[in-house]
PDB file of N, CA and C in Angstrom:
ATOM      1  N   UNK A   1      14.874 -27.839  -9.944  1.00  0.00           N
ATOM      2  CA  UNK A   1      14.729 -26.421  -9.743  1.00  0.00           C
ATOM      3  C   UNK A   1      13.449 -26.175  -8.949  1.00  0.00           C
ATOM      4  N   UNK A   2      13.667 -25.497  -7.767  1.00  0.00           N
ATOM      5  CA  UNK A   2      12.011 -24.767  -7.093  1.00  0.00           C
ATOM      6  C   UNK A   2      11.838 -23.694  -7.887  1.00  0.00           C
ATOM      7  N   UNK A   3      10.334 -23.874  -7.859  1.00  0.00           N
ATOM      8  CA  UNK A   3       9.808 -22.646  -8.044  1.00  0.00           C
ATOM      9  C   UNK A   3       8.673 -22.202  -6.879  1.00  0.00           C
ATOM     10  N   UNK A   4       8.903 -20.767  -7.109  1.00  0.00           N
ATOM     11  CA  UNK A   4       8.074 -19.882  -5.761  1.00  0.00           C
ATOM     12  C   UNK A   4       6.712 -19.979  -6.268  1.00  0.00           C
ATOM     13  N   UNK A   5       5.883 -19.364  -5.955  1.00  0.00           N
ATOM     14  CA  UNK A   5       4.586 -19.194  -5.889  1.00  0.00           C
ATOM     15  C   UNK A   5       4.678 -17.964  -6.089  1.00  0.00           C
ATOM     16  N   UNK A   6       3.639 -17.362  -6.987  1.00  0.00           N
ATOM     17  CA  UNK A   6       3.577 -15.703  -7.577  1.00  0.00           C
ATOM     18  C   UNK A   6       2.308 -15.632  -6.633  1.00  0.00           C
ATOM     19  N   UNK A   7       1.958 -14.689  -6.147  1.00  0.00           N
ATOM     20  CA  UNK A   7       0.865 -14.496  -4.676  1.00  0.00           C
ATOM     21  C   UNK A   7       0.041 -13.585  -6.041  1.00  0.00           C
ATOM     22  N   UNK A   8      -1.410 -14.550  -5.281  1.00  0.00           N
ATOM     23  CA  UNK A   8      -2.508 -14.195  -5.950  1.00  0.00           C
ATOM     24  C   UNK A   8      -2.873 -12.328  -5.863  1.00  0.00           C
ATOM     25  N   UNK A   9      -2.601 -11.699  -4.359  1.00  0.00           N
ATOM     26  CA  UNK A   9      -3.026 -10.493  -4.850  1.00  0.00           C
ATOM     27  C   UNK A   9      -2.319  -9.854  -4.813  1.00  0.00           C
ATOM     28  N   UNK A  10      -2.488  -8.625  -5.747  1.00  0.00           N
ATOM     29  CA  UNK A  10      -1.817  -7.480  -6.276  1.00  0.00           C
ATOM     30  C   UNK A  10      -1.333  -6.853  -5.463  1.00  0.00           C
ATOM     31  N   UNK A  11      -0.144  -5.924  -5.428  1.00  0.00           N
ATOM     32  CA  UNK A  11       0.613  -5.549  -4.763  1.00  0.00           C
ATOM     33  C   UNK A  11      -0.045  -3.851  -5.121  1.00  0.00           C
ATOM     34  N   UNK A  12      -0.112  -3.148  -3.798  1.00  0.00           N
ATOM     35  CA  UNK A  12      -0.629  -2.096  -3.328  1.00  0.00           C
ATOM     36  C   UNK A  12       0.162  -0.873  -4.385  1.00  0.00           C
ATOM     37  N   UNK A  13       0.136   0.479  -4.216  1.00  0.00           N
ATOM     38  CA  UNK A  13       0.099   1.682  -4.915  1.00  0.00           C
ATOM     39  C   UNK A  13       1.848   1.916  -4.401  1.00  0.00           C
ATOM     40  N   UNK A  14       1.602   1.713  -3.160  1.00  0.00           N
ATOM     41  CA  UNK A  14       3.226   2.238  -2.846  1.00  0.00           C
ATOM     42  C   UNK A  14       4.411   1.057  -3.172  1.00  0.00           C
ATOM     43  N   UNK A  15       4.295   0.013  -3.146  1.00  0.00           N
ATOM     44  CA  UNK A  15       4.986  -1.136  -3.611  1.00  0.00           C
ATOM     45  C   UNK A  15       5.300  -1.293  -5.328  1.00  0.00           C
ATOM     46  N   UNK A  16       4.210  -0.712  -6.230  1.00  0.00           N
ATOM     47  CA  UNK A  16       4.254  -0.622  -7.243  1.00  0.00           C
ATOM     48  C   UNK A  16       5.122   0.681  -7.322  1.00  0.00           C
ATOM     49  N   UNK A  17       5.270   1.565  -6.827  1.00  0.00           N
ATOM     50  CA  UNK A  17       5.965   2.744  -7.066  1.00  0.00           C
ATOM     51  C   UNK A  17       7.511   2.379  -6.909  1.00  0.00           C
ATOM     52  N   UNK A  18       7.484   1.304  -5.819  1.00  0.00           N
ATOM     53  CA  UNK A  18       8.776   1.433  -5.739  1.00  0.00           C
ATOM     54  C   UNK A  18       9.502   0.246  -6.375  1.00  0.00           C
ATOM     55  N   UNK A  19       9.087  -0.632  -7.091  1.00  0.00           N
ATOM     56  CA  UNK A  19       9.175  -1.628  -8.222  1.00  0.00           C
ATOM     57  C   UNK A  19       9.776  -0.852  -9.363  1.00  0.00           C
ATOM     58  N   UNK A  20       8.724   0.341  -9.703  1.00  0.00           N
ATOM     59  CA  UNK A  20       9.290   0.999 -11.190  1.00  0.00           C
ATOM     60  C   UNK A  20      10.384   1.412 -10.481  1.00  0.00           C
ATOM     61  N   UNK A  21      10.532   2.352  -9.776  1.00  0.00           N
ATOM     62  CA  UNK A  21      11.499   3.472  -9.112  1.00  0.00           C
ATOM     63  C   UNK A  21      13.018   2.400  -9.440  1.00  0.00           C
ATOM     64  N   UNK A  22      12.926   1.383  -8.924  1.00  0.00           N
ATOM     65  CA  UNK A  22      13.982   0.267  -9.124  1.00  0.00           C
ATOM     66  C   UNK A  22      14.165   0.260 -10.697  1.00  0.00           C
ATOM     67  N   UNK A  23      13.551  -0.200 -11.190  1.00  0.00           N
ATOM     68  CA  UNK A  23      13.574  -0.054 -12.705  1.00  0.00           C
ATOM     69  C   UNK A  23      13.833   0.473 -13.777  1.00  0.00           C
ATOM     70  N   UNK A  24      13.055   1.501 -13.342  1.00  0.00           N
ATOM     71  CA  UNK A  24      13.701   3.087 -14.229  1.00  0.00           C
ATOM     72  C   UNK A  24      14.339   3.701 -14.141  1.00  0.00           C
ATOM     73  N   UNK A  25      14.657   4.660 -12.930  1.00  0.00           N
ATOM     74  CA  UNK A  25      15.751   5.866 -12.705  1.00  0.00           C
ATOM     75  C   UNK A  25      16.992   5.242 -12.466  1.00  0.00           C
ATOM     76  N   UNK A  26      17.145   4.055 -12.324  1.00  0.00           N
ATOM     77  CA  UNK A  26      18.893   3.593 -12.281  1.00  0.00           C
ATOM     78  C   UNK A  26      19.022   3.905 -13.497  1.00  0.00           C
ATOM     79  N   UNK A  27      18.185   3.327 -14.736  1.00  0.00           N
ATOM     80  CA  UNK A  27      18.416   3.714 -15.926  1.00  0.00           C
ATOM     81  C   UNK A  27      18.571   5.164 -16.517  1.00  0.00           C
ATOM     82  N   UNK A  28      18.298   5.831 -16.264  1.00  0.00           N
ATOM     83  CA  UNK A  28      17.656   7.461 -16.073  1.00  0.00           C
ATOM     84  C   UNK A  28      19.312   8.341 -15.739  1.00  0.00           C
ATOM     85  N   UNK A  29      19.818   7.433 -14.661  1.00  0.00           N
ATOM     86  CA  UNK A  29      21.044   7.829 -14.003  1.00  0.00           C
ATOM     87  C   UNK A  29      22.013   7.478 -15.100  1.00  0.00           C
ATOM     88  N   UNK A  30      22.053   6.047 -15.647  1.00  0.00           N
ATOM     89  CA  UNK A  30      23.291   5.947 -16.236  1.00  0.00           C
ATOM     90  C   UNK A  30      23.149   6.312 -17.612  1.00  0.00           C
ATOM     91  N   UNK A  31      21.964   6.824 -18.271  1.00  0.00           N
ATOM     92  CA  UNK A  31      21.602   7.643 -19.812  1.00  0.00           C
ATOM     93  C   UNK A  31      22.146   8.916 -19.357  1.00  0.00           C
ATOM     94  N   UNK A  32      22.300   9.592 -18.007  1.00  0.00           N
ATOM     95  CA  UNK A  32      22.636  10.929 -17.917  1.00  0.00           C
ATOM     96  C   UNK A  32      24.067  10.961 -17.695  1.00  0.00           C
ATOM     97  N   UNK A  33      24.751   9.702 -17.308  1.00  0.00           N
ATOM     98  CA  UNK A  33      26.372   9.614 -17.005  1.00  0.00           C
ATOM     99  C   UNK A  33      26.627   9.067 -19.103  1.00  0.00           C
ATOM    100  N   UNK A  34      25.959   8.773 -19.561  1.00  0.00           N
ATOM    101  CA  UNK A  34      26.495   8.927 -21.011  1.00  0.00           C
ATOM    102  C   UNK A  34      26.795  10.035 -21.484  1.00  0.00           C
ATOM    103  N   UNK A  35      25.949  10.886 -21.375  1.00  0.00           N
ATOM    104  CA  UNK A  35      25.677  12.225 -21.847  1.00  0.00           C
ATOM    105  C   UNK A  35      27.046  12.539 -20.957  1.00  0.00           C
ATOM    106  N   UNK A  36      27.260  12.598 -19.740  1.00  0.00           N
ATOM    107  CA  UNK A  36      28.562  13.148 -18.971  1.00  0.00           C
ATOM    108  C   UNK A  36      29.995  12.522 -19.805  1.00  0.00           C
ATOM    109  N   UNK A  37      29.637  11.448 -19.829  1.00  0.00           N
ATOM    110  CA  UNK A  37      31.624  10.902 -20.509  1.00  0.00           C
ATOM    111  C   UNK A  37      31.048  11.245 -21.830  1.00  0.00           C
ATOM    112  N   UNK A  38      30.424  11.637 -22.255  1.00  0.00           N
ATOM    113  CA  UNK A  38      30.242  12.264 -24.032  1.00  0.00           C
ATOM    114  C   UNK A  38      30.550  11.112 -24.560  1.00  0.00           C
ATOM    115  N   UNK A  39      29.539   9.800 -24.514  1.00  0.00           N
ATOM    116  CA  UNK A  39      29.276   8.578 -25.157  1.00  0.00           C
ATOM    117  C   UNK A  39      28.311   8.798 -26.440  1.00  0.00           C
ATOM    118  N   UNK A  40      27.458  10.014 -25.679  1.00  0.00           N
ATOM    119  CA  UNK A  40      26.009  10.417 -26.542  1.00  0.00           C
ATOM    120  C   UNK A  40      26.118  11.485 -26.670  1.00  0.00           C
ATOM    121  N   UNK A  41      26.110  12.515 -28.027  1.00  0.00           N
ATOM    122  CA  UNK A  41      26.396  13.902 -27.809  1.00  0.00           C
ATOM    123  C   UNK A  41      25.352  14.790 -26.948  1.00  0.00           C
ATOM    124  N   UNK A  42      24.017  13.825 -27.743  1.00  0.00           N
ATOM    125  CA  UNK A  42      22.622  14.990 -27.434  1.00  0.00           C
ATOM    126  C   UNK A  42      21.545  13.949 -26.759  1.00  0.00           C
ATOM    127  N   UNK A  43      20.844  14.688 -25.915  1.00  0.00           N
ATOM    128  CA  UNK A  43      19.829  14.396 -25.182  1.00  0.00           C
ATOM    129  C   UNK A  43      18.679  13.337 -25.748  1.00  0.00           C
ATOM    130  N   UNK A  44      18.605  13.984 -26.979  1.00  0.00           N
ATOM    131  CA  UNK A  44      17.707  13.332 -28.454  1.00  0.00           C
ATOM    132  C   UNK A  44      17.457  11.833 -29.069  1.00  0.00           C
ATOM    133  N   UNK A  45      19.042  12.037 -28.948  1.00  0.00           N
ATOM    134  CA  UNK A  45      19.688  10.785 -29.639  1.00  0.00           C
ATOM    135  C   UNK A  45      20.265   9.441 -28.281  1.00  0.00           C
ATOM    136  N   UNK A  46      19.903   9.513 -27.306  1.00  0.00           N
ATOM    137  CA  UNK A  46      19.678   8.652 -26.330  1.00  0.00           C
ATOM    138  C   UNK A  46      18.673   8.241 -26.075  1.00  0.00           C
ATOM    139  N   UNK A  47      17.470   9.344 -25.973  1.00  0.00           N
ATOM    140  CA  UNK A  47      15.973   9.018 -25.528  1.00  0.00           C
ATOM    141  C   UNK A  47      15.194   8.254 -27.089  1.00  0.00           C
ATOM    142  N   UNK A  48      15.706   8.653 -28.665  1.00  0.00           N
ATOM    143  CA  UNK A  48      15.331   7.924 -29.283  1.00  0.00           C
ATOM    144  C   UNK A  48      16.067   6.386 -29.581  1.00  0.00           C
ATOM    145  N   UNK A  49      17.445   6.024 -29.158  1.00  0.00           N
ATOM    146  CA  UNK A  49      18.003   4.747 -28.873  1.00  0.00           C
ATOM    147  C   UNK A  49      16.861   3.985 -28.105  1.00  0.00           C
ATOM    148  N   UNK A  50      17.331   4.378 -26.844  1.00  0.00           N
ATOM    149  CA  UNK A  50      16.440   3.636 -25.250  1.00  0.00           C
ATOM    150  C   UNK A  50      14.694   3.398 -25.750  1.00  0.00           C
ATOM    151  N   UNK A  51      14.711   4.435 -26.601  1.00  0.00           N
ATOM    152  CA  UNK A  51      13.234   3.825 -26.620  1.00  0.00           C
ATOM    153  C   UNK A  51      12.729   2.685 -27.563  1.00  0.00           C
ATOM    154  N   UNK A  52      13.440   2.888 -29.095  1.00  0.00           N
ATOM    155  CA  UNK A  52      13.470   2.060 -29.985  1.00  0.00           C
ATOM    156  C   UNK A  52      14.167   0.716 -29.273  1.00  0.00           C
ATOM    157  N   UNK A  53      15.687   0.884 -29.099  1.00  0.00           N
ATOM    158  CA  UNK A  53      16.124  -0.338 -28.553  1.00  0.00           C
ATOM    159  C   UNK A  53      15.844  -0.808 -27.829  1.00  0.00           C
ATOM    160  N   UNK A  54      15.256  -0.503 -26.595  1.00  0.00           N
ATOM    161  CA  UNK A  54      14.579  -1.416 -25.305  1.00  0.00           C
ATOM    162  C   UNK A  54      13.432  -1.159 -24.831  1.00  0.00           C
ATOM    163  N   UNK A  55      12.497  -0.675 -25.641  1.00  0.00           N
ATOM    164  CA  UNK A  55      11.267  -0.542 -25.918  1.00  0.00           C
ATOM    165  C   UNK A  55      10.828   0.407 -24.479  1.00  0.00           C
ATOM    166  N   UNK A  56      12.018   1.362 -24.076  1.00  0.00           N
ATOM    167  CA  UNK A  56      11.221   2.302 -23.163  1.00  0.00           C
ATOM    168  C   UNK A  56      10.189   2.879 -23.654  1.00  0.00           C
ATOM    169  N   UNK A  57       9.172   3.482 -22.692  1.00  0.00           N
ATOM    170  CA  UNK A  57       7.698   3.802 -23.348  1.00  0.00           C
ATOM    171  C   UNK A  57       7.669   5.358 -24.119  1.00  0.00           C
ATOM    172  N   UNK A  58       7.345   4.559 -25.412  1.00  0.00           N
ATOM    173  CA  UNK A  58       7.839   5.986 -25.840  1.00  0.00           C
ATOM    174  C   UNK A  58       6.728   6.903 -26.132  1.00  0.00           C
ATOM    175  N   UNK A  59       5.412   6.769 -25.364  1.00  0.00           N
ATOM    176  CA  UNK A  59       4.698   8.010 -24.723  1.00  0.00           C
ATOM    177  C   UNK A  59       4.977   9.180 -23.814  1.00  0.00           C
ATOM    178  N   UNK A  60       6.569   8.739 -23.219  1.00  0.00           N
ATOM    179  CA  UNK A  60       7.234   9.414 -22.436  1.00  0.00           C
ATOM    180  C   UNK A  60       8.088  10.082 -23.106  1.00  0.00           C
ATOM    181  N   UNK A  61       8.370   9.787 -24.604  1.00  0.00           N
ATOM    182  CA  UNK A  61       9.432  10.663 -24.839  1.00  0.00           C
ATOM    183  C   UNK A  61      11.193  10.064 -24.819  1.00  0.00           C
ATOM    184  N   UNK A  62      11.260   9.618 -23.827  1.00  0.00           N
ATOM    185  CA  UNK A  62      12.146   8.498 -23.655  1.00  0.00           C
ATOM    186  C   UNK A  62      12.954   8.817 -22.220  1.00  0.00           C
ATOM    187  N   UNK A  63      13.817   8.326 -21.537  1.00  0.00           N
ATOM    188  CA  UNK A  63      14.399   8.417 -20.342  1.00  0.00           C
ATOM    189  C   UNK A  63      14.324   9.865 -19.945  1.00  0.00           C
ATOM    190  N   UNK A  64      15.024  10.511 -20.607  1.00  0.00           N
ATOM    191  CA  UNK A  64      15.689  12.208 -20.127  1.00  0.00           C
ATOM    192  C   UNK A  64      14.390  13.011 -20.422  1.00  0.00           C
ATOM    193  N   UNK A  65      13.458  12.986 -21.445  1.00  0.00           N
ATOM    194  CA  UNK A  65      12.288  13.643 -21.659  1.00  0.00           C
ATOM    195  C   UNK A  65      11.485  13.376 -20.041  1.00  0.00           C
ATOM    196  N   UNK A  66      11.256  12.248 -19.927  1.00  0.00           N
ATOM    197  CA  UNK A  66      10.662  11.570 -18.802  1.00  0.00           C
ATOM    198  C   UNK A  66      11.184  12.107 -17.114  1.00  0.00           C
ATOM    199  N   UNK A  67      12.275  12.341 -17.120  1.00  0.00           N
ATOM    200  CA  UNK A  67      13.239  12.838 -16.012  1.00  0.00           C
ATOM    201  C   UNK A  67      12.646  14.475 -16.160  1.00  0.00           C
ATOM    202  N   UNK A  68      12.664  15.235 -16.992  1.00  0.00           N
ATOM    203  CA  UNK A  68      12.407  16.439 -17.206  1.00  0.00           C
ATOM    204  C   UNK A  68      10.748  16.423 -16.287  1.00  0.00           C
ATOM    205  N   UNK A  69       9.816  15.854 -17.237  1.00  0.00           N
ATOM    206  CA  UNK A  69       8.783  15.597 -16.737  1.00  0.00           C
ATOM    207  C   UNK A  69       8.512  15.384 -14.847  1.00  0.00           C
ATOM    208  N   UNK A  70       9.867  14.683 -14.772  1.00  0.00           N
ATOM    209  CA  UNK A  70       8.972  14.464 -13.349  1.00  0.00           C
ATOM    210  C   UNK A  70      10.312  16.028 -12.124  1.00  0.00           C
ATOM    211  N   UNK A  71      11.078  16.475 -13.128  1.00  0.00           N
ATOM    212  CA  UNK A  71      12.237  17.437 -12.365  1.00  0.00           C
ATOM    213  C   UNK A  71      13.102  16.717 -11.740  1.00  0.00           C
ATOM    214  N   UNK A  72      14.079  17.310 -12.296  1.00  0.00           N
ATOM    215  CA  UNK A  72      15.833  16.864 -11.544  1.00  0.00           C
ATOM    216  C   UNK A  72      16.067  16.552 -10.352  1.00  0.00           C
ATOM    217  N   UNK A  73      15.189  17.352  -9.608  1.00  0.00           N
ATOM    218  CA  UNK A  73      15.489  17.167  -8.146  1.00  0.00           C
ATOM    219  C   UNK A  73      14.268  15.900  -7.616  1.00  0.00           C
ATOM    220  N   UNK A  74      13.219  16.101  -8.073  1.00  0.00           N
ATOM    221  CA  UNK A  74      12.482  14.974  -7.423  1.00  0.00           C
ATOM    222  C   UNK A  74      13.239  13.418  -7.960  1.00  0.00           C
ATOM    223  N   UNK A  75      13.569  13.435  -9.602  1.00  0.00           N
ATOM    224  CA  UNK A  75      14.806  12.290  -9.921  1.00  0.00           C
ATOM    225  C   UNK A  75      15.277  12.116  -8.796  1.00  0.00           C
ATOM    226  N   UNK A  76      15.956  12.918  -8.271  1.00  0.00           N
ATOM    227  CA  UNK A  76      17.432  12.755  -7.466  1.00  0.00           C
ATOM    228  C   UNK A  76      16.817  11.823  -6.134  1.00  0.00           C
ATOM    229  N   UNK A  77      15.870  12.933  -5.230  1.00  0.00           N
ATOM    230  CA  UNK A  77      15.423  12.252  -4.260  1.00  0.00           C
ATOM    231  C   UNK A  77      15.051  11.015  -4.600  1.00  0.00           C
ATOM    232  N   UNK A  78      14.050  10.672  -5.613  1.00  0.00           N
ATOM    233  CA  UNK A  78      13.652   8.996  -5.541  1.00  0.00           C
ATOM    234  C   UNK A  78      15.021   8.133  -5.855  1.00  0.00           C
ATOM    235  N   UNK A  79      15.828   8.679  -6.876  1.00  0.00           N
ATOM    236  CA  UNK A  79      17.311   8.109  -7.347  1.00  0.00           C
ATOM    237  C   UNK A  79      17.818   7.241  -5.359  1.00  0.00           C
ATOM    238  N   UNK A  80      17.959   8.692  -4.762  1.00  0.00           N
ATOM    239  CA  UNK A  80      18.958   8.487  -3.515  1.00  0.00           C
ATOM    240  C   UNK A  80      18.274   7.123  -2.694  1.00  0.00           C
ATOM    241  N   UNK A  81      17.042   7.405  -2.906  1.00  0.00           N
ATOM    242  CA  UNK A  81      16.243   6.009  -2.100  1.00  0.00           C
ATOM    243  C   UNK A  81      16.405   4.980  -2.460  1.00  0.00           C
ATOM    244  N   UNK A  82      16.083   4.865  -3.945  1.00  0.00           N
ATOM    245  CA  UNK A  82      16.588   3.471  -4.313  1.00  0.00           C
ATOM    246  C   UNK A  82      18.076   3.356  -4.010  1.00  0.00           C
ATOM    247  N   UNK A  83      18.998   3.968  -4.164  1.00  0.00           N
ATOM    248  CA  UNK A  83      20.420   3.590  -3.794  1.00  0.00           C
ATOM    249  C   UNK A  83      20.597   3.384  -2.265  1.00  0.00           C
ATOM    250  N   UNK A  84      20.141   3.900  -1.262  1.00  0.00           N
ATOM    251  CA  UNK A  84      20.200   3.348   0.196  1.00  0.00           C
ATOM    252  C   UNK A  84      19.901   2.345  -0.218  1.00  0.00           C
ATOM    253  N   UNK A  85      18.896   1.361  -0.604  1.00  0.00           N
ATOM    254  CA  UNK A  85      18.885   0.226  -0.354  1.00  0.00           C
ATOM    255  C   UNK A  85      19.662  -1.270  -1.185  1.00  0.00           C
ATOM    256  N   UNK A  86      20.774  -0.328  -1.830  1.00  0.00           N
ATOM    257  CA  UNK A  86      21.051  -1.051  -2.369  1.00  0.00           C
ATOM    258  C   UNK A  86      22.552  -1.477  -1.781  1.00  0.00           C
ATOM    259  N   UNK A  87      23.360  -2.702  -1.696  1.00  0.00           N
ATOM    260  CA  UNK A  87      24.803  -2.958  -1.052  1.00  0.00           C
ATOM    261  C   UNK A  87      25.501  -2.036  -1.876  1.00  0.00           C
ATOM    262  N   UNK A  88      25.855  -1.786  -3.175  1.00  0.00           N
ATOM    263  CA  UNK A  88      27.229  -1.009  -3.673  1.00  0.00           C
ATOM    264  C   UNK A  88      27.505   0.313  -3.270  1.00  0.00           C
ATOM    265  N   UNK A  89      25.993   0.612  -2.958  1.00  0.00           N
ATOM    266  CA  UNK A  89      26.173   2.611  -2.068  1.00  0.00           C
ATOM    267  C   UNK A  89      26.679   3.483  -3.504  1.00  0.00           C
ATOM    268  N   UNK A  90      25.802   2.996  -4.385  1.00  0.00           N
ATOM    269  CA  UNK A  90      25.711   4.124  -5.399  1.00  0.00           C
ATOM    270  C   UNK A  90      25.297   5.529  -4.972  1.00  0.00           C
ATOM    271  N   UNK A  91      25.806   6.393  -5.792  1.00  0.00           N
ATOM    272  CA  UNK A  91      25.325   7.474  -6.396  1.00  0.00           C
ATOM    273  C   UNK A  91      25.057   8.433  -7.542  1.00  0.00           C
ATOM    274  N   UNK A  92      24.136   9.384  -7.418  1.00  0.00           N
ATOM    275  CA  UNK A  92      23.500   9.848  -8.770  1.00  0.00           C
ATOM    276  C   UNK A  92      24.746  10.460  -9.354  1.00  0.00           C
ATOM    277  N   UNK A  93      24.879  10.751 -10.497  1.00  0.00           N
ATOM    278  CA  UNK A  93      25.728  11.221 -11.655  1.00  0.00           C
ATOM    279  C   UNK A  93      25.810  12.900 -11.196  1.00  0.00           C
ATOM    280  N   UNK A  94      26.990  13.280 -11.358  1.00  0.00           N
ATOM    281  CA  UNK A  94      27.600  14.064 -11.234  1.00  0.00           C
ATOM    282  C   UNK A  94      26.753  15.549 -12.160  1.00  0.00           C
ATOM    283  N   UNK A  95      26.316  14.868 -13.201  1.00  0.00           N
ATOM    284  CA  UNK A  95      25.863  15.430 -14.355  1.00  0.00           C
ATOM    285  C   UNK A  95      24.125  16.231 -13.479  1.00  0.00           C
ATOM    286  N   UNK A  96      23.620  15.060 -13.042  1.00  0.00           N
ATOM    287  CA  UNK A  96      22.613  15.314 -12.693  1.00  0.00           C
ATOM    288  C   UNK A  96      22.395  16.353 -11.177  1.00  0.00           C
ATOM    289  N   UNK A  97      23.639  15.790 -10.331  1.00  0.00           N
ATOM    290  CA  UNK A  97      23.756  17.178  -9.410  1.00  0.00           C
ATOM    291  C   UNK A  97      23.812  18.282  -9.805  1.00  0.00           C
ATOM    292  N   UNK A  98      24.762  18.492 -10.764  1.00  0.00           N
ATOM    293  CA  UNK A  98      25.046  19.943 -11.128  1.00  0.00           C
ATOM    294  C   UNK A  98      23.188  20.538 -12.053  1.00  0.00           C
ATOM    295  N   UNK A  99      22.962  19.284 -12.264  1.00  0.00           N
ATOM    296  CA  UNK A  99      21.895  20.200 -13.352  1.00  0.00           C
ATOM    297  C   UNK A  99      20.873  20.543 -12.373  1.00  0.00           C
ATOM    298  N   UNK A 100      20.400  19.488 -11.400  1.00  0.00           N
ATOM    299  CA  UNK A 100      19.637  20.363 -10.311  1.00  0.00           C
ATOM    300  C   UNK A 100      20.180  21.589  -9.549  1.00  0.00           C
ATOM    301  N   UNK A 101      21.685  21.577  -9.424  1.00  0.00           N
ATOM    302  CA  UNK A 101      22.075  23.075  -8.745  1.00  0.00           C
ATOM    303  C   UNK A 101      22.119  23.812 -10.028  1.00  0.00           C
ATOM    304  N   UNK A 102      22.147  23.538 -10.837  1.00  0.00           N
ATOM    305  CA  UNK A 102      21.993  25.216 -11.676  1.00  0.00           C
ATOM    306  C   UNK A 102      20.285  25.083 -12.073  1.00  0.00           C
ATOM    307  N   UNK A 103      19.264  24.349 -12.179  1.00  0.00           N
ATOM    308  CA  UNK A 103      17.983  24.526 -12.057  1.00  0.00           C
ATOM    309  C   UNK A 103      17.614  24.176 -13.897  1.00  0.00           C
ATOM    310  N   UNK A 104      18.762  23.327 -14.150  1.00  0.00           N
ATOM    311  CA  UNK A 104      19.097  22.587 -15.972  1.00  0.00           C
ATOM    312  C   UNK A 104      17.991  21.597 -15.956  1.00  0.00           C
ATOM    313  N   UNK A 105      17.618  21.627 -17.178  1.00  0.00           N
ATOM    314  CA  UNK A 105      16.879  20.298 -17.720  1.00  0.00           C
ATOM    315  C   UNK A 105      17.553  20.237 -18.628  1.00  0.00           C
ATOM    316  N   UNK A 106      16.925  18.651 -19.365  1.00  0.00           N
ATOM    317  CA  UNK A 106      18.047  18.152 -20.793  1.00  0.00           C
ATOM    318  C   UNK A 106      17.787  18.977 -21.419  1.00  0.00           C
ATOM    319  N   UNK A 107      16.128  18.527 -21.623  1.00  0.00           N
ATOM    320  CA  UNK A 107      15.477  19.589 -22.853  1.00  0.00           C
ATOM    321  C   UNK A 107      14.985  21.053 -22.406  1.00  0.00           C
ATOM    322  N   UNK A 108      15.688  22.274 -23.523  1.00  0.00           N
ATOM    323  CA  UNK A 108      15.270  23.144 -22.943  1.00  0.00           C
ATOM    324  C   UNK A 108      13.252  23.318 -23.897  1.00  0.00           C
ATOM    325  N   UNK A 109      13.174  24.733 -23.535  1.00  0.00           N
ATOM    326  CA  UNK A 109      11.367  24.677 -23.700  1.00  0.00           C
ATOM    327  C   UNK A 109      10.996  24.206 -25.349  1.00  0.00           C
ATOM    328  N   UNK A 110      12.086  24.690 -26.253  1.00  0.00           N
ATOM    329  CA  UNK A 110      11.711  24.685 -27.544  1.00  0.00           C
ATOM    330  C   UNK A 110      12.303  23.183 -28.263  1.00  0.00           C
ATOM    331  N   UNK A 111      12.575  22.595 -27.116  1.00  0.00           N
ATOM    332  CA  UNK A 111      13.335  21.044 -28.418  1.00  0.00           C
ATOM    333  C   UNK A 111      11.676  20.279 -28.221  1.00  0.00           C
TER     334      UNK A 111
END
């Protein structure tokens, strides 16, 4: 088996952005297509799964808290970027278009 060489220096501000961006909001996308096929009833009860079960950071609240935080539509845009570069030519959840055209978050102000 080869192995590569891990390069001694750190990878810059915008490279790190787009490392997580890979990482997270695919996830982000398919916690919000649960909620769409009604796998998960409530917003709640996904973001406390994902966080307990796969140790998302749960200073964030968990996926959909976190999505709220950064707005539907900025999701979407970073979502669409990572999917250009990807071969299958994904796209964001149906769920999540509509919630940026009606101006929806998961959580409303009082959960």
């Amino acid at each position: 088996m080869k192995y590569t060489k891990v390069a001694a220096e750190k990878a810059d501000a915008e490279t790190l952005e787009k490392i997580q961006n890979r990482l997270i909001l695919p996830m982000i996308d398919e916690a919000s297509r649960c909620l769409e096929e009604k796998v998960v009833r409530k917003p709640r009860e996904l973001d406390l799964a994902l966080t307990v079960g796969t140790g998302f950071p749960s200073f964030t609240g968990g996926p959909l808290r976190y999505a709220d935080g950064m707005g539907i539509g900025t999701l979407i845009g970073k979502l669409e970027d990572v999917y250009k570069h990807q071969p299958a030519g994904r796209e964001c959840s149906d769920l999540l278009k509509a919630m940026r055209d009606s101006n929806r978050r998961f959580y409303s102000s009082g959960d």
